[in-house]
N, C-alpha and C. Protein backbone atom coordinates (compact mmCIF):
# COMPACT_ATOMS: atom_id res chain seq x y z
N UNK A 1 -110.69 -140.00 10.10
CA UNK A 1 -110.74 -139.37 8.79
C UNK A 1 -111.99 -139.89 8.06
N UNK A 2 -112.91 -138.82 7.78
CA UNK A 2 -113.88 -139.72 6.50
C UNK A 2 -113.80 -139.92 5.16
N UNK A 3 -114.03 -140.86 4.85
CA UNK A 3 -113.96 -141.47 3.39
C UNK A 3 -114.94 -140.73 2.92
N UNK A 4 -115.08 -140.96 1.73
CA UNK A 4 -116.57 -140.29 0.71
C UNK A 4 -115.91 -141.20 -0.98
N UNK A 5 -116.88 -140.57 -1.85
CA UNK A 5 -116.67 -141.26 -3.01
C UNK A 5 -116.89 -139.87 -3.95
N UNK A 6 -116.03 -140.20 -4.50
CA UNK A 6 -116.74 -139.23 -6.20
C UNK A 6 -116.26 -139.81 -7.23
N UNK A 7 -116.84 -139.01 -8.08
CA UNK A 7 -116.15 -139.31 -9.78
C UNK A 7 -116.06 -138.21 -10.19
N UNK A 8 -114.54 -138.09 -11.07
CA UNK A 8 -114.04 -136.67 -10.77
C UNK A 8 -114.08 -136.42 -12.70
N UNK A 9 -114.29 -137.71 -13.33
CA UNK A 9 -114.45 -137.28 -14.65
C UNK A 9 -115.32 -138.98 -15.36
N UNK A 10 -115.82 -138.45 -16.55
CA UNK A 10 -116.56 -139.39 -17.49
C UNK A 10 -115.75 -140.71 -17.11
N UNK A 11 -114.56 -140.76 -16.56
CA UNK A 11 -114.15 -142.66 -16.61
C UNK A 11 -112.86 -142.39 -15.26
N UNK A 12 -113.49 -141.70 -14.45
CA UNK A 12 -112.74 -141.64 -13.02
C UNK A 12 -113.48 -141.74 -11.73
N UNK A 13 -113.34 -142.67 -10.68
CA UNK A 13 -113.98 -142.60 -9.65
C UNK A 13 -113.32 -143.07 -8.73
N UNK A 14 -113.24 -142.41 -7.08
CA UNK A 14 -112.72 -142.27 -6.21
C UNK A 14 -113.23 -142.33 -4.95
N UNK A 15 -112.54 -143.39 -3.89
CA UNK A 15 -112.73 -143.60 -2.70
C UNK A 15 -111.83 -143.49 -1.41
N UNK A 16 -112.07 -142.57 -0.94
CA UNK A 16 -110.54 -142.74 -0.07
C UNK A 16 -111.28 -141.35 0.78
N UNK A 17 -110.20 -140.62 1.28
CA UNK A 17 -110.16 -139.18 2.60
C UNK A 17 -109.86 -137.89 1.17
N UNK A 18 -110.36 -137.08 1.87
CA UNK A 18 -110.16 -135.54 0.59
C UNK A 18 -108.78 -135.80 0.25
N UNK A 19 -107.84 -135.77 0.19
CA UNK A 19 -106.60 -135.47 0.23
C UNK A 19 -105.90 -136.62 -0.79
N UNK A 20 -106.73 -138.04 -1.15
CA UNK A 20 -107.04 -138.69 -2.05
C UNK A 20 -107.57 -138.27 -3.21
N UNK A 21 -108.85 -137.67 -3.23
CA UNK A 21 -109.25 -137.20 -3.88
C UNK A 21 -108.75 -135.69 -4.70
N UNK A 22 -108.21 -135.04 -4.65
CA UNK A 22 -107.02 -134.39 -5.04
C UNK A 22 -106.08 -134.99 -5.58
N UNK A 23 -105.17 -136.04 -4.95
CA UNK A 23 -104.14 -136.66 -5.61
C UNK A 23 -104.57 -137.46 -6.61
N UNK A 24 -105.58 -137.76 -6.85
CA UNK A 24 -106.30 -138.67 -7.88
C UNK A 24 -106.93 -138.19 -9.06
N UNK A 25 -107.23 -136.86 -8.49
CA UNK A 25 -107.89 -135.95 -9.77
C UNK A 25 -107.60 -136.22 -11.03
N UNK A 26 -108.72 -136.00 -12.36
CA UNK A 26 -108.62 -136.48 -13.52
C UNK A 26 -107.63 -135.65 -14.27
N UNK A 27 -106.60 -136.42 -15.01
CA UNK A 27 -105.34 -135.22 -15.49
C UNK A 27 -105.96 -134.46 -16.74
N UNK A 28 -107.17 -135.16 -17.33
CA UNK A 28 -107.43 -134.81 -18.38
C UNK A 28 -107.75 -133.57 -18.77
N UNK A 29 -107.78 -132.18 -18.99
CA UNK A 29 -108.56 -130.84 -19.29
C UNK A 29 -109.41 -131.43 -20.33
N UNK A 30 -109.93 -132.17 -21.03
CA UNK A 30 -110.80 -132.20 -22.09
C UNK A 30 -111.71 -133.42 -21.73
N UNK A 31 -111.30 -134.17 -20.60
CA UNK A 31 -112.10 -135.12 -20.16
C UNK A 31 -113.65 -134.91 -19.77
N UNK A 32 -115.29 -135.16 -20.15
CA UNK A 32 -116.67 -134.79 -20.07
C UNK A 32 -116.44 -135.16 -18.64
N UNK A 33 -117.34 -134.01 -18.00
CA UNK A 33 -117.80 -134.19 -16.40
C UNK A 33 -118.97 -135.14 -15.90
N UNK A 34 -118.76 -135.68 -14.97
CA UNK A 34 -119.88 -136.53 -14.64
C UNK A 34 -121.19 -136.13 -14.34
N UNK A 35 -122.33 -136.49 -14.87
CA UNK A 35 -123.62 -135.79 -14.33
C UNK A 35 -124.28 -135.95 -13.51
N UNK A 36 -124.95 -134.95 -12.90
CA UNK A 36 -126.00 -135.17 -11.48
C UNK A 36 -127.36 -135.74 -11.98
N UNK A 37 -127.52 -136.42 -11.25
CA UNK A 37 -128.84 -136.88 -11.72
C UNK A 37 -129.22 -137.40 -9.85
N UNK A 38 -129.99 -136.08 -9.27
CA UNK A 38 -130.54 -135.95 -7.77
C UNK A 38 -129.66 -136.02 -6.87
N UNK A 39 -129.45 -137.00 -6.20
CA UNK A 39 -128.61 -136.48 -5.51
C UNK A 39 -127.23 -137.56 -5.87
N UNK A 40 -127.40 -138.25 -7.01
CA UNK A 40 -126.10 -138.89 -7.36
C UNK A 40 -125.22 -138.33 -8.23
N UNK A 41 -124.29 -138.73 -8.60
CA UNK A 41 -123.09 -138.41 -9.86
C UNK A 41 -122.99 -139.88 -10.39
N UNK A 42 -123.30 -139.36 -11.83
CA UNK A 42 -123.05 -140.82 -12.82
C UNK A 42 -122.13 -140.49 -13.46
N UNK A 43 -121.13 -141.34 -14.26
CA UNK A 43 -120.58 -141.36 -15.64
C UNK A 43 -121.01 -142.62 -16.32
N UNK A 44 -121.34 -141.79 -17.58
CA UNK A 44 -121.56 -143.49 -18.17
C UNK A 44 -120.51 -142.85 -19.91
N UNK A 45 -119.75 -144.11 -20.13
CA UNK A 45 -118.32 -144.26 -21.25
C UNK A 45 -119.15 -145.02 -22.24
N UNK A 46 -119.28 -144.60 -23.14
CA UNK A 46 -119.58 -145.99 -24.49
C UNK A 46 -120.91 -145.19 -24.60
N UNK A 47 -121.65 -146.23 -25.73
CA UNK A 47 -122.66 -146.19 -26.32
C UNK A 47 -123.75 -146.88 -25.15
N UNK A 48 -124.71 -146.29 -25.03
CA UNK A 48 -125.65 -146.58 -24.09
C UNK A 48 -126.76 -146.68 -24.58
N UNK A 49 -127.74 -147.67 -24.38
CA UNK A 49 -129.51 -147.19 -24.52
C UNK A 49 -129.83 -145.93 -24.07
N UNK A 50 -130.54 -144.92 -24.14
CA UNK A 50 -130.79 -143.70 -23.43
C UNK A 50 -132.17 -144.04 -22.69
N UNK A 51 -132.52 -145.55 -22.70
CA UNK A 51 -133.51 -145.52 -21.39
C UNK A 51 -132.72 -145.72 -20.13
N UNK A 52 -131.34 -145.34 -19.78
CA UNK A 52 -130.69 -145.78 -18.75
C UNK A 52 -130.63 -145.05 -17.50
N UNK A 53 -131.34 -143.32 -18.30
CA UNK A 53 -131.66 -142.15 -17.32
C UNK A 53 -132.70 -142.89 -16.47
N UNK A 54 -134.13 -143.02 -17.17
CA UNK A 54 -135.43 -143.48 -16.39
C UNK A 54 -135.43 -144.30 -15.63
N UNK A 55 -134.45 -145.33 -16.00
CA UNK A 55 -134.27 -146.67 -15.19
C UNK A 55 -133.08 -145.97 -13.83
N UNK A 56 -132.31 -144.71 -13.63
CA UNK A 56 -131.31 -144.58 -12.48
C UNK A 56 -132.67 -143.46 -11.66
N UNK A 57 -133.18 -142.89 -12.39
CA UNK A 57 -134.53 -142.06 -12.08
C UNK A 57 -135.08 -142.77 -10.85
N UNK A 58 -135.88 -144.41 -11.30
CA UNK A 58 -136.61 -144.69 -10.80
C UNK A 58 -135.91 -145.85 -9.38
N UNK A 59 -134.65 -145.87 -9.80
CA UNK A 59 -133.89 -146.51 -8.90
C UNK A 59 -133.70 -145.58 -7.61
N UNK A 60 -133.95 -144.34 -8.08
CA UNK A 60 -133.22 -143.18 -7.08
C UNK A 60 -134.72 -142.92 -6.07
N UNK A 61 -135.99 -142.75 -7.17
CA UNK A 61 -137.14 -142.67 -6.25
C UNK A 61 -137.37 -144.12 -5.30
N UNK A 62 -137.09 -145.04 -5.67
CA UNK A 62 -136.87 -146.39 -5.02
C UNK A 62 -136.21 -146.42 -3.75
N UNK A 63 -135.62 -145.54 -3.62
CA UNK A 63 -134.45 -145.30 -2.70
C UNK A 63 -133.48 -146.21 -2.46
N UNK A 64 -133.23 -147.09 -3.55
CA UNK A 64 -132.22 -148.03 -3.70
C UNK A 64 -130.67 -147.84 -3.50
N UNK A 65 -129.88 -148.29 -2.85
CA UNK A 65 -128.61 -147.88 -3.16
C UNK A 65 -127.99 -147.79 -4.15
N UNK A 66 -126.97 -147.12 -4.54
CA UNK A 66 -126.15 -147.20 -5.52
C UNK A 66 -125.63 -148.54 -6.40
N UNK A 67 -125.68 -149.45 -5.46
CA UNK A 67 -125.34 -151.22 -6.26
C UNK A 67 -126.44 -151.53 -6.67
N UNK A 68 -127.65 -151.43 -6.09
CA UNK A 68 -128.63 -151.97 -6.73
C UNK A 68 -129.24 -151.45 -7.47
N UNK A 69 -128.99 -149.93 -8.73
CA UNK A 69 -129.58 -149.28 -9.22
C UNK A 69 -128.23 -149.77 -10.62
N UNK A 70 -127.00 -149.98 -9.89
CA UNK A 70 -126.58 -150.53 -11.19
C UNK A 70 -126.64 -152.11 -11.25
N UNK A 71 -126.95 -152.95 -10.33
CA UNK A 71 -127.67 -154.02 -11.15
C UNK A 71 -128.42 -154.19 -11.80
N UNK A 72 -129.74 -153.13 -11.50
CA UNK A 72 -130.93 -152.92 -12.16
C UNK A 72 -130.84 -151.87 -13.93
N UNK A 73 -129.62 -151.41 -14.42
CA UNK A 73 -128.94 -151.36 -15.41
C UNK A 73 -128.75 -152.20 -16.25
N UNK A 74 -128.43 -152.92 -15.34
CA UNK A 74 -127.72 -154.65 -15.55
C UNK A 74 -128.48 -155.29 -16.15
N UNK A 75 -129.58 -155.35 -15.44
CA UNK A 75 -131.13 -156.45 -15.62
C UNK A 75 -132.02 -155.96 -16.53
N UNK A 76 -131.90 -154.24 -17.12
CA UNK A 76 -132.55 -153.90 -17.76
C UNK A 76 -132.29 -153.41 -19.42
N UNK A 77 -130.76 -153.35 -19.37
CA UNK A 77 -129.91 -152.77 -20.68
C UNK A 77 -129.51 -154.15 -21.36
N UNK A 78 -129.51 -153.95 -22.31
CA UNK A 78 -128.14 -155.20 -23.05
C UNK A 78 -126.69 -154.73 -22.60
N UNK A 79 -125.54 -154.85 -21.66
CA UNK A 79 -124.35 -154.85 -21.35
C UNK A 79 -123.77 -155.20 -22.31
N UNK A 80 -122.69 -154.13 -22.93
CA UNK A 80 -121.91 -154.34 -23.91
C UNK A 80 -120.79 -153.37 -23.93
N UNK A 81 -120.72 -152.50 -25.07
CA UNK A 81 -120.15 -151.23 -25.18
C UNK A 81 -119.79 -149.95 -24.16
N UNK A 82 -119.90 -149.89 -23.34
CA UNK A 82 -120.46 -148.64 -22.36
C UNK A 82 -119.90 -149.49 -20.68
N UNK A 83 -119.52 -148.02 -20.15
CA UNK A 83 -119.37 -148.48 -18.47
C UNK A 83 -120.00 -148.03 -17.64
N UNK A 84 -120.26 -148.11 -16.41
CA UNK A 84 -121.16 -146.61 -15.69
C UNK A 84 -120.16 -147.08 -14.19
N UNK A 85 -120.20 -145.46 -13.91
CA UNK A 85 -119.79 -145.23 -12.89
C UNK A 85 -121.12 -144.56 -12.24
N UNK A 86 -121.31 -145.16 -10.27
CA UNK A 86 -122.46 -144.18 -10.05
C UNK A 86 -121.77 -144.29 -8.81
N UNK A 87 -122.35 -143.18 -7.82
CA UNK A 87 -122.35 -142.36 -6.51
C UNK A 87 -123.52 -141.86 -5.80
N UNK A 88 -123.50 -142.25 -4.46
CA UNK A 88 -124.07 -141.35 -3.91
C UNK A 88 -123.21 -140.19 -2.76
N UNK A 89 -122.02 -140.30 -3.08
CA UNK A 89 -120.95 -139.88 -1.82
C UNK A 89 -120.33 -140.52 -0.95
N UNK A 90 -121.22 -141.65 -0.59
CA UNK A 90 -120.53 -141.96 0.31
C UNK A 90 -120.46 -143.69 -0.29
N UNK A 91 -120.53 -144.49 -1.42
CA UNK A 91 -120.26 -145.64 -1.80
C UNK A 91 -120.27 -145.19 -3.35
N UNK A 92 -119.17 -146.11 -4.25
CA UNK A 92 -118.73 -146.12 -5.47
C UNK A 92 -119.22 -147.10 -6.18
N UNK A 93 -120.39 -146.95 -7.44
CA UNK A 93 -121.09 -148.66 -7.88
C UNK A 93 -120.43 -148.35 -9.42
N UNK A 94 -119.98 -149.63 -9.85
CA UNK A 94 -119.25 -149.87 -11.34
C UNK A 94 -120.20 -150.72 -11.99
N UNK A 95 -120.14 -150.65 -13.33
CA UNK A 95 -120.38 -151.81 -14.08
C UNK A 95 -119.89 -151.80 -15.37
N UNK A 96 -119.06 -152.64 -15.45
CA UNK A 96 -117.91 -152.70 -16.59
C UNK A 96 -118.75 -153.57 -17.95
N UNK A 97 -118.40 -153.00 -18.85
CA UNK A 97 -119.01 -153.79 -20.22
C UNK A 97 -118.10 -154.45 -20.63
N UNK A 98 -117.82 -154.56 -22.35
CA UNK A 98 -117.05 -155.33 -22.86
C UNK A 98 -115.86 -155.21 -22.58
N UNK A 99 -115.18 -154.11 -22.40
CA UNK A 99 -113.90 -153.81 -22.21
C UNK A 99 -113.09 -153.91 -20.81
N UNK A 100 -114.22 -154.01 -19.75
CA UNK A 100 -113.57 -154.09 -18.42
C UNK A 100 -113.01 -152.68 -17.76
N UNK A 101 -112.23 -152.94 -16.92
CA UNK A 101 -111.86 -151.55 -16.45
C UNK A 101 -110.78 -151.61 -15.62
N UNK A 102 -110.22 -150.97 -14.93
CA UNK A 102 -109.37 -150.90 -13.90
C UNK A 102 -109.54 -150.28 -12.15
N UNK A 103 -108.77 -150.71 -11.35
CA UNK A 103 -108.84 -150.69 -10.29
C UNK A 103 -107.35 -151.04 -9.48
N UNK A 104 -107.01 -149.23 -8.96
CA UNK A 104 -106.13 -149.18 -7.88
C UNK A 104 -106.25 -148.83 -6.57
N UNK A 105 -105.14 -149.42 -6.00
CA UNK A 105 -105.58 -149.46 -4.43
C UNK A 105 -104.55 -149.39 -4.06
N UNK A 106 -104.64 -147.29 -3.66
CA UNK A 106 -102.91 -147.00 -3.49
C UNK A 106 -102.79 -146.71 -1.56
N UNK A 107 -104.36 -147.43 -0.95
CA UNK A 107 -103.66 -147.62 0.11
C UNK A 107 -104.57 -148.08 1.09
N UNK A 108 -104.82 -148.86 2.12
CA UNK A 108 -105.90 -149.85 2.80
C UNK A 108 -107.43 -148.81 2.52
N UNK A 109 -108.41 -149.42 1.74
CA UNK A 109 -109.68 -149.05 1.99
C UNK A 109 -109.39 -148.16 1.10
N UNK A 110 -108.57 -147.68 0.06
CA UNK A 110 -108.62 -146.43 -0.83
C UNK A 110 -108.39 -146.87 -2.13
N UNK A 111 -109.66 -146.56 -2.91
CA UNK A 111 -109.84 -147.05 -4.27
C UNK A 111 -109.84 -145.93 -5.34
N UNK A 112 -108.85 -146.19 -6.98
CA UNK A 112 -109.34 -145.55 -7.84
C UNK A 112 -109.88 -146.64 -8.50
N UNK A 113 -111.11 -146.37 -9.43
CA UNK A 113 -111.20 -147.02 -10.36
C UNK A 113 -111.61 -146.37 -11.79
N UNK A 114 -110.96 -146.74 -13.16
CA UNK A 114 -110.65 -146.24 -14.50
C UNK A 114 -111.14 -146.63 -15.56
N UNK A 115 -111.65 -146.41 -16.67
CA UNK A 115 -111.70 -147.27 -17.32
C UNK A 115 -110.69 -147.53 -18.59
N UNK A 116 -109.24 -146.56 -17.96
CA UNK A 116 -108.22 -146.29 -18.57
C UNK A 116 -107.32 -147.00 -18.39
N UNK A 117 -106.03 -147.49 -18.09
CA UNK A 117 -105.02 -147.47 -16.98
C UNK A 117 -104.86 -146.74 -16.63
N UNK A 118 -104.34 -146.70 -15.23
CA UNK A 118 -103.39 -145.52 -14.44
C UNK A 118 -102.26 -145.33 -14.88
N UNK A 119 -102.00 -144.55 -14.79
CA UNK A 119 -100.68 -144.20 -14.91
C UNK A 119 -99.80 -143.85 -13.54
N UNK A 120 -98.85 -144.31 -12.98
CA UNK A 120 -98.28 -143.94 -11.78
C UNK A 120 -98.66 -144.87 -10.82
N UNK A 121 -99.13 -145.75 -11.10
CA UNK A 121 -99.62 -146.54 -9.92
C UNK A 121 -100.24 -148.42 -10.39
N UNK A 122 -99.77 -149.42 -9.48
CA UNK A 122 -99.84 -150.45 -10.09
C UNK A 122 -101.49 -150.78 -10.06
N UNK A 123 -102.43 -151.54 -10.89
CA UNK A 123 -103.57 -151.41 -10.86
C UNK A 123 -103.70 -152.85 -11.15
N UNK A 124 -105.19 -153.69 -10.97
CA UNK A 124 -105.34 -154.64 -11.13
C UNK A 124 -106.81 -154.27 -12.32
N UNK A 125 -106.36 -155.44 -13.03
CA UNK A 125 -107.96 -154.93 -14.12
C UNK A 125 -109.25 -155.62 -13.74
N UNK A 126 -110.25 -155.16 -13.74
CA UNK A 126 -111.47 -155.62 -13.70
C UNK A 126 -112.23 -155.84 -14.85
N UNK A 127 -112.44 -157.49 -14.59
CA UNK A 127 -112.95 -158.15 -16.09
C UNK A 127 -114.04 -157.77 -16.60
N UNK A 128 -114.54 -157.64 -17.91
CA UNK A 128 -115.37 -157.17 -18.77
C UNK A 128 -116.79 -157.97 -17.49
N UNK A 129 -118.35 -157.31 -18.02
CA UNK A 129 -119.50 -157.75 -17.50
C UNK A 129 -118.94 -157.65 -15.79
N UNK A 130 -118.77 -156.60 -14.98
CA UNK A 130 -118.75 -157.03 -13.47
C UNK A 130 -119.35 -156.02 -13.10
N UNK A 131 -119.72 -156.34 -11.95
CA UNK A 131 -120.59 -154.98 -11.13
C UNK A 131 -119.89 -154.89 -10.01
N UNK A 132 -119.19 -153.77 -9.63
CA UNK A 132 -118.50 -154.13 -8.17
C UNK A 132 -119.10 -152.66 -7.54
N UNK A 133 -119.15 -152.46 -6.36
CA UNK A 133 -119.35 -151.78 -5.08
C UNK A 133 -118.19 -151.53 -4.06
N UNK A 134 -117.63 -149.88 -4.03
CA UNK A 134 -116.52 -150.06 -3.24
C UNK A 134 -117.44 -149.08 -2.26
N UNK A 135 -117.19 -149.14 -0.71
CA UNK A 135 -117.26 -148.95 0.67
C UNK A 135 -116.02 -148.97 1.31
N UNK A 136 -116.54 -147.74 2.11
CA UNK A 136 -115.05 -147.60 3.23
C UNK A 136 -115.60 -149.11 3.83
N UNK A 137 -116.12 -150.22 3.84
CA UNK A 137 -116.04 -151.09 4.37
C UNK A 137 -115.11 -152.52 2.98
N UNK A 138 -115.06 -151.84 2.39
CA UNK A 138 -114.07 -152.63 0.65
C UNK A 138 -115.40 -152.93 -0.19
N UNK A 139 -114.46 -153.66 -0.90
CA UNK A 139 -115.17 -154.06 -2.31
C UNK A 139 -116.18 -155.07 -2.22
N UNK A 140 -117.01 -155.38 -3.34
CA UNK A 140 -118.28 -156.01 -3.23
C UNK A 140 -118.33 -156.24 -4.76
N UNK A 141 -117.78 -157.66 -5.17
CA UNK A 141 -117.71 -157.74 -6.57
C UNK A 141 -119.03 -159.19 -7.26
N UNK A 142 -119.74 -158.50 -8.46
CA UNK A 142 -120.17 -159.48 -9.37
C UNK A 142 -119.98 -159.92 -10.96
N UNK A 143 -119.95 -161.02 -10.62
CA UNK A 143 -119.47 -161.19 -12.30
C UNK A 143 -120.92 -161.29 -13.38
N UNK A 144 -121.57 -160.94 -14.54
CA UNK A 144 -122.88 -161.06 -14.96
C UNK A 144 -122.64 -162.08 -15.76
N UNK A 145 -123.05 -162.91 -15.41
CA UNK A 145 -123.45 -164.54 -16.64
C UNK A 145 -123.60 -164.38 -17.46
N UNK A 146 -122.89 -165.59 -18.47
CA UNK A 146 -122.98 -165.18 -20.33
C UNK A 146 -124.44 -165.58 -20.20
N UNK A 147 -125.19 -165.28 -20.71
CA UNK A 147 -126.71 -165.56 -21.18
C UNK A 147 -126.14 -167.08 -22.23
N UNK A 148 -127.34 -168.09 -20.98
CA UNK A 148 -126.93 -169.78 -21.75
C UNK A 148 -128.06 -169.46 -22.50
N UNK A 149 -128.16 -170.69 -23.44
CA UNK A 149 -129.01 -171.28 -23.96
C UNK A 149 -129.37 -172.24 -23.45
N UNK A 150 -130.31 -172.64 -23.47
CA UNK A 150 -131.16 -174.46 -23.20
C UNK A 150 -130.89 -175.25 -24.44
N UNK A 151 -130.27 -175.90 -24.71
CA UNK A 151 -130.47 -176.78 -26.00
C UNK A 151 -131.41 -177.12 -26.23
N UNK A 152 -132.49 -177.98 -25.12
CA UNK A 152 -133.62 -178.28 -25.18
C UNK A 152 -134.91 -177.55 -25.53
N UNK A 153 -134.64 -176.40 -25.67
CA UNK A 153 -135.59 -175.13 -26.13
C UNK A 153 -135.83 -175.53 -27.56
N UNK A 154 -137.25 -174.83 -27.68
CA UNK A 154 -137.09 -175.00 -29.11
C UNK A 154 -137.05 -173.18 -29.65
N UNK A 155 -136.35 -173.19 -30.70
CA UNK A 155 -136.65 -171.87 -30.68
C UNK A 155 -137.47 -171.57 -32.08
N UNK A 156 -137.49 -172.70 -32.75
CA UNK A 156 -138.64 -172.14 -33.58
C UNK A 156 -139.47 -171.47 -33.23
């Protein structure tokens, strides 16, 4: 059976065989659709910088994968408010802001992840600031460091 990935609405994304993807579908009718941007599908939830297009743009001419175009989000936005879901079909890249998100796994190697709860299904939450990567090979999780200070700095 092949796996694939989508995101089926603004704060839904899915990994598993077609037949998953159906049973997972977004219940919402008023829920915003995810956008193409080449050959990926993004959602991004919250308030965003709107340099976040140029920066998945140039990740995509990069030919970067999907994880490393949302690290490079990561490395380039202030993380806060806002989530992004990205795709290329065949791997699922997250990056959760302040609020975190969710993540079910209703069966070996088959992932939803929300930035809702589920409903109907037991879910584990994913903590605010993470970047995770799901693959029919599993998950691939990072946590983003509070930004330290040096005491020793001066910041005058």
């Amino acid at each position: 059976m092949t796996w694939s990935a989508a995101i089926t609405c603004a704060h839904r994304g899915i990994l598993g065989p077609p037949r998953m993807h159906a049973d997972w579908a977004c219940p919402d009718d008023d829920c915003p659709d995810p956008l193409r941007l080449g050959a990926w599908t993004v959602a991004v939830n919250g308030t965003i910088d709107a340099s976040w297009t140029p920066i998945l743009e140039k990740a995509q001419q990069e030919r970067l994968p999907v994880g490393s175009a949302v690290v490079q989000l990561a490395n380039e936005l202030e993380v806060g408010g806002f989530s992004v879901l990205l795709t290329d079909g065949e791997d699922l890249a997250l990056l959760t802001g302040d609020e975190g998100s969710h993540l079910a796994q209703p069966a070996a190697w088959e992932y939803v992840v929300s930035n809702r709860p589920l409903p109907g299904a037991p879910s584990t939450t994913i903590p605010p600031r993470t970047i995770g990567v799901l693959s029919p090979c599993g998950p691939t999780w990072w946590r983003l460091d509070t930004p330290r200070h040096n005491p020793k700095e001066n910041l005058a």
